[in-house]
N, C-alpha and C. Protein backbone atom coordinates (compact mmCIF):
# COMPACT_ATOMS: atom_id res chain seq x y z
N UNK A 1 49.67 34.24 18.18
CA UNK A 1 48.38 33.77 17.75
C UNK A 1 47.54 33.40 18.97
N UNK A 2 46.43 33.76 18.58
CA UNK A 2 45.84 33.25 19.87
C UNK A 2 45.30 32.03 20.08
N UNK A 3 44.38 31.08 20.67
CA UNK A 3 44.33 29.56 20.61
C UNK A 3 42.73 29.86 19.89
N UNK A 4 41.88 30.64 19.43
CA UNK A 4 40.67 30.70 19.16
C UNK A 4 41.42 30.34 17.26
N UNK A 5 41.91 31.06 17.24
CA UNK A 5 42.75 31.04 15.72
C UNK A 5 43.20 29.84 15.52
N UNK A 6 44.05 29.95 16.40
CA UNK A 6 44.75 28.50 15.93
C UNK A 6 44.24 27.04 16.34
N UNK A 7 43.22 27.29 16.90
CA UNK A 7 42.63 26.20 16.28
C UNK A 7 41.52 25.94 15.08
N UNK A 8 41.36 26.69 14.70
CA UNK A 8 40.30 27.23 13.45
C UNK A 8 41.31 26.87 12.59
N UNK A 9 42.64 27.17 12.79
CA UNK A 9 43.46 26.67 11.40
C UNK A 9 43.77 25.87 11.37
N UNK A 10 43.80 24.85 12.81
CA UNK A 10 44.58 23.07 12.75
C UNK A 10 43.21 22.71 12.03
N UNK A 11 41.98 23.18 12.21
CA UNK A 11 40.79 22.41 11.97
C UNK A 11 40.38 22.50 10.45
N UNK A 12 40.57 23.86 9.62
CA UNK A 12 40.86 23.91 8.54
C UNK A 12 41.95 23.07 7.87
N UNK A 13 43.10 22.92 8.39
CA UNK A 13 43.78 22.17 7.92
C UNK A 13 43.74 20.66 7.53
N UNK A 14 42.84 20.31 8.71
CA UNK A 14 42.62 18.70 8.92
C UNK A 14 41.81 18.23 7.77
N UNK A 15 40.49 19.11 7.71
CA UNK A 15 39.43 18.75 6.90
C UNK A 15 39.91 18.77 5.03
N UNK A 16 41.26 19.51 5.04
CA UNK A 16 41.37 19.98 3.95
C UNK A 16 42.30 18.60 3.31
N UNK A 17 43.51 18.25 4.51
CA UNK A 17 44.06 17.05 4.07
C UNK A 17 42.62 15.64 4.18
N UNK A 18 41.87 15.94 4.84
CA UNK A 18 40.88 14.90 4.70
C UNK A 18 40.25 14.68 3.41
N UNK A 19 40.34 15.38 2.99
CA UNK A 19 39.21 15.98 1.13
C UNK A 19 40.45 15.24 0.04
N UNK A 20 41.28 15.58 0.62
CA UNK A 20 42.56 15.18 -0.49
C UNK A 20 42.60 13.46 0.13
N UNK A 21 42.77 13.23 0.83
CA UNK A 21 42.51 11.65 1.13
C UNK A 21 41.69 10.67 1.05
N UNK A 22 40.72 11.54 0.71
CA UNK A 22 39.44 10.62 0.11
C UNK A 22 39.34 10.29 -1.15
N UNK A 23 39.29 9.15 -1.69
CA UNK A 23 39.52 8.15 -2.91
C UNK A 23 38.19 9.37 -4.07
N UNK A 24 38.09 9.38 -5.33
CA UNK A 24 37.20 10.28 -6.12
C UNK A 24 36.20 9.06 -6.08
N UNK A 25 34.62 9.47 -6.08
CA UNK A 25 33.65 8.72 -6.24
C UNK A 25 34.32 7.17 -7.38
N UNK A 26 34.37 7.86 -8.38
CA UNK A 26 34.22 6.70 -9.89
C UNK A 26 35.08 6.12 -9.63
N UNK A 27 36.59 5.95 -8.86
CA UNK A 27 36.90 4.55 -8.72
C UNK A 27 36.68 3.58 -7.68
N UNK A 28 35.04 3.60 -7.50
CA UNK A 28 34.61 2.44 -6.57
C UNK A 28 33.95 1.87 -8.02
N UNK A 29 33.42 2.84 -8.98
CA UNK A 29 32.74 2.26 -10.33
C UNK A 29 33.19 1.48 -11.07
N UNK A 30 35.06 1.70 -10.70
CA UNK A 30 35.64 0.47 -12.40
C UNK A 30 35.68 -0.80 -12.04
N UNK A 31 34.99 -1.19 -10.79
CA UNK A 31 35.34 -3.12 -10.25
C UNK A 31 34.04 -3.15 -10.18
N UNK A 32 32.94 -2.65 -9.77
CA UNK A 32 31.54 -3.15 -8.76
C UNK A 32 30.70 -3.38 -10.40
N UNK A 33 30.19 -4.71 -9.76
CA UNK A 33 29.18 -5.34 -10.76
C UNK A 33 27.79 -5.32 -10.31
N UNK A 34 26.85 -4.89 -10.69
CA UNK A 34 25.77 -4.82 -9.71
C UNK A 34 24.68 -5.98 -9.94
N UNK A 35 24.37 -6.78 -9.38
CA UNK A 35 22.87 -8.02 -9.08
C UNK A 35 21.65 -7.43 -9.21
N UNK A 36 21.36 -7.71 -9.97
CA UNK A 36 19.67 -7.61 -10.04
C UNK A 36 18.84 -8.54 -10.30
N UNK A 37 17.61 -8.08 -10.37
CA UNK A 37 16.89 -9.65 -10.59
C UNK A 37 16.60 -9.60 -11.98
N UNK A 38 17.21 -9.01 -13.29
CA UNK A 38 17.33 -9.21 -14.74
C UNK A 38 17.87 -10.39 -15.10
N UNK A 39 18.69 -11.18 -14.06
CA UNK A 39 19.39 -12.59 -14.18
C UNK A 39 18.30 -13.48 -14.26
N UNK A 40 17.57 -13.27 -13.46
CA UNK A 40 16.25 -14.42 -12.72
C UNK A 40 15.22 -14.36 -14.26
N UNK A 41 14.95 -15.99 -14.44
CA UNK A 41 14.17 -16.08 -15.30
C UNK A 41 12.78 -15.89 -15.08
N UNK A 42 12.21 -15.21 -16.07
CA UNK A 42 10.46 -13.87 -15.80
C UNK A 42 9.63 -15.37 -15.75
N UNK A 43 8.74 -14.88 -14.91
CA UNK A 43 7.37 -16.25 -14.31
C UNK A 43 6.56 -15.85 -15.66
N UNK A 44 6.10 -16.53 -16.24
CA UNK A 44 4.99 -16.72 -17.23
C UNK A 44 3.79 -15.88 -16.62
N UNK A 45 3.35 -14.91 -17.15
CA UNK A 45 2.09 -13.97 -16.47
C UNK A 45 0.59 -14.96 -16.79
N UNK A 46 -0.15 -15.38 -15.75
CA UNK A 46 -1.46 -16.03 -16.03
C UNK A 46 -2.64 -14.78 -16.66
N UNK A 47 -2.89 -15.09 -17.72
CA UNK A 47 -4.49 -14.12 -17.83
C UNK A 47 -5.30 -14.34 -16.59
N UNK A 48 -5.80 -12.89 -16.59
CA UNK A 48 -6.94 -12.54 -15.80
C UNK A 48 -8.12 -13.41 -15.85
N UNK A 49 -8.88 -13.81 -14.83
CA UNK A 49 -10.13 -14.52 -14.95
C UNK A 49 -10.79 -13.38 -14.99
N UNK A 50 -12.21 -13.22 -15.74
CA UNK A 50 -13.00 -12.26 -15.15
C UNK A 50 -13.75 -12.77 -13.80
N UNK A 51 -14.77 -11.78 -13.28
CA UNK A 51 -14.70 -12.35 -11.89
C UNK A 51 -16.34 -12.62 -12.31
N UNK A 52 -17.22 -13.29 -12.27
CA UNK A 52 -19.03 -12.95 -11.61
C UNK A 52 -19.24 -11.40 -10.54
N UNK A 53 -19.88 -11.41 -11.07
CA UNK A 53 -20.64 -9.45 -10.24
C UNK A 53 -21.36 -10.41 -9.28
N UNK A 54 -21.01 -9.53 -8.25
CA UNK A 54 -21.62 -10.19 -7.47
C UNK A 54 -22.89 -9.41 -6.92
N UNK A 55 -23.76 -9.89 -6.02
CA UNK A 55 -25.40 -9.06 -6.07
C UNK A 55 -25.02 -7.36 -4.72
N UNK A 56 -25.39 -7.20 -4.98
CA UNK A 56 -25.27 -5.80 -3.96
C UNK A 56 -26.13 -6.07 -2.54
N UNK A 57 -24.82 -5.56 -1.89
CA UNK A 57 -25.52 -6.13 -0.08
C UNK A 57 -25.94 -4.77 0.79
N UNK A 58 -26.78 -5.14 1.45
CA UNK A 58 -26.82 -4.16 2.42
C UNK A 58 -25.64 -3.94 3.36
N UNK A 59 -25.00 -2.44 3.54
CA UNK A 59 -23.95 -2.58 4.73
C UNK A 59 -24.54 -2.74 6.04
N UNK A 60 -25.62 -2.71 6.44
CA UNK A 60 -26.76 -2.66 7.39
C UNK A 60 -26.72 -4.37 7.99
N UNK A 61 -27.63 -4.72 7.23
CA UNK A 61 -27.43 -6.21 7.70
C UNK A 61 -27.18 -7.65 7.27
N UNK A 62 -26.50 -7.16 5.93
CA UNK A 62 -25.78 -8.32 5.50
C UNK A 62 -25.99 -8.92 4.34
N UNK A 63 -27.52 -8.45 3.96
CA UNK A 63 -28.53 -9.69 3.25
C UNK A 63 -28.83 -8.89 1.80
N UNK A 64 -28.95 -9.76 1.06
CA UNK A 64 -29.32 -9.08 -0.51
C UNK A 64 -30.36 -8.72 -0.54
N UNK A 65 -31.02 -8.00 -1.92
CA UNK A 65 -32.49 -7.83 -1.60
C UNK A 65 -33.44 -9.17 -1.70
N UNK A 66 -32.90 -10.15 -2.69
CA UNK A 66 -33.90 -11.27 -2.66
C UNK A 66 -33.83 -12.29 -1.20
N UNK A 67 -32.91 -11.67 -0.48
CA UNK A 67 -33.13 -12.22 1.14
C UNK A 67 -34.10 -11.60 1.64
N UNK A 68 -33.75 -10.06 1.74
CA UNK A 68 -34.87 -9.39 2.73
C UNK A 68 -36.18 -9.92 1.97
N UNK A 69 -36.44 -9.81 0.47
CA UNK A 69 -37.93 -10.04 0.34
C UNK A 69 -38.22 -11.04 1.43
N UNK A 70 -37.24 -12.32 1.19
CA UNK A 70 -38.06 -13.51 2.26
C UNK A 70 -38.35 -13.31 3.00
N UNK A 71 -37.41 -12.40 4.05
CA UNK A 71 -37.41 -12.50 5.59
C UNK A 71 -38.48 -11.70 5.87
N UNK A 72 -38.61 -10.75 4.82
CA UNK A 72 -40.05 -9.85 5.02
C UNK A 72 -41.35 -10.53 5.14
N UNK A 73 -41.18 -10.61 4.10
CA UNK A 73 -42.33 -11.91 3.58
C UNK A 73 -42.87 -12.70 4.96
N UNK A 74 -41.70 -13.49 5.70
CA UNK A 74 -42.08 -14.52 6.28
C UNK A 74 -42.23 -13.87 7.85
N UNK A 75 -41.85 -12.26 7.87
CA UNK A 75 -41.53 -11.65 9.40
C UNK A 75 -42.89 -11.15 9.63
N UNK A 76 -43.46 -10.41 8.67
CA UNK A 76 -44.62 -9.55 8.63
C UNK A 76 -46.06 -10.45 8.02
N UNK A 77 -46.30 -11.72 7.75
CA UNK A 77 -46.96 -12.50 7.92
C UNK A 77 -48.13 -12.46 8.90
N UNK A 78 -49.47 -11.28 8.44
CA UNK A 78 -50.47 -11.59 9.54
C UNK A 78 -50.20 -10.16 10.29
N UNK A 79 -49.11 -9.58 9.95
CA UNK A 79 -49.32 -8.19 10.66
C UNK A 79 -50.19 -6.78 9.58
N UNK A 80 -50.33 -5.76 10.08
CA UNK A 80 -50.65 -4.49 9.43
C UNK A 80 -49.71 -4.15 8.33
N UNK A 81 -49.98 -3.71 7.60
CA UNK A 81 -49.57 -3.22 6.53
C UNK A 81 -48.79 -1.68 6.35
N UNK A 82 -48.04 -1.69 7.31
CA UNK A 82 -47.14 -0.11 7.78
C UNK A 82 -46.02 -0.62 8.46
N UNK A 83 -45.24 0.89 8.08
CA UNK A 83 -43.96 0.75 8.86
C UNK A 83 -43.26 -0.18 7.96
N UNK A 84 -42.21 -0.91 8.39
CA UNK A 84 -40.98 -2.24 7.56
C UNK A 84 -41.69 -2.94 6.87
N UNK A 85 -43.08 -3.52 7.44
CA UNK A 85 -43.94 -4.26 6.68
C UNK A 85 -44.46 -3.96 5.43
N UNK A 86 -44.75 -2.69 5.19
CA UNK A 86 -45.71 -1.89 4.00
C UNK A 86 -45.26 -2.77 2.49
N UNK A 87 -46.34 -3.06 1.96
CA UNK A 87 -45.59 -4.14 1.03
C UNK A 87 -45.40 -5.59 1.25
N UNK A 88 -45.70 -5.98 2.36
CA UNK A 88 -44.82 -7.49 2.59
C UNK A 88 -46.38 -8.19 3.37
N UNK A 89 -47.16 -7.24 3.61
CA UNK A 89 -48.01 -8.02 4.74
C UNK A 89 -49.25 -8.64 4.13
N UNK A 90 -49.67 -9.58 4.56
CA UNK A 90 -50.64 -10.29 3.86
C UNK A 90 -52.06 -10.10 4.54
């Protein structure tokens, strides 16, 4: 025999008594009890609050529209009537 063979067959051999020495899955199943949290007593669920809507902001600069009116209002005070002002100027 040559050693390419024979070791292909010690190695077949090994794996084969290895398969036979290994315990079958299901008797790790007839002892193991498994934990879960079905033991643990369930938290009382709170109802939902509804929430207030809240006003819609500019992503720009922060402010609602009944802000900008003010700031308009009080920015463009005495200027022309164009441009950011149009609307706001007195």
């Amino acid at each position: 025999m040559t050693t390419r063979h024979l070791s292909s067959t010690f190695v077949s051999v090994a794996l084969g008594l290895g398969l036979l020495a290994a315990p079958p899955a299901n008797w790790a199943t007839d002892n193991f009890t498994a934990v879960t949290g079905a033991d643990k007593p369930a938290k009382a669920k709170k109802p939902k609050q509804a929430k207030a809507p809240k006003p819609p902001v500019s992503p720009n600069t922060g402010e609602n529209k009944a802000e900008r009116d003010k700031r308009l209002l009080r920015e463009c005070r005495g200027k022309t009537n164009a441009g950011a002002c149009e609307g706001y100027a007195s």
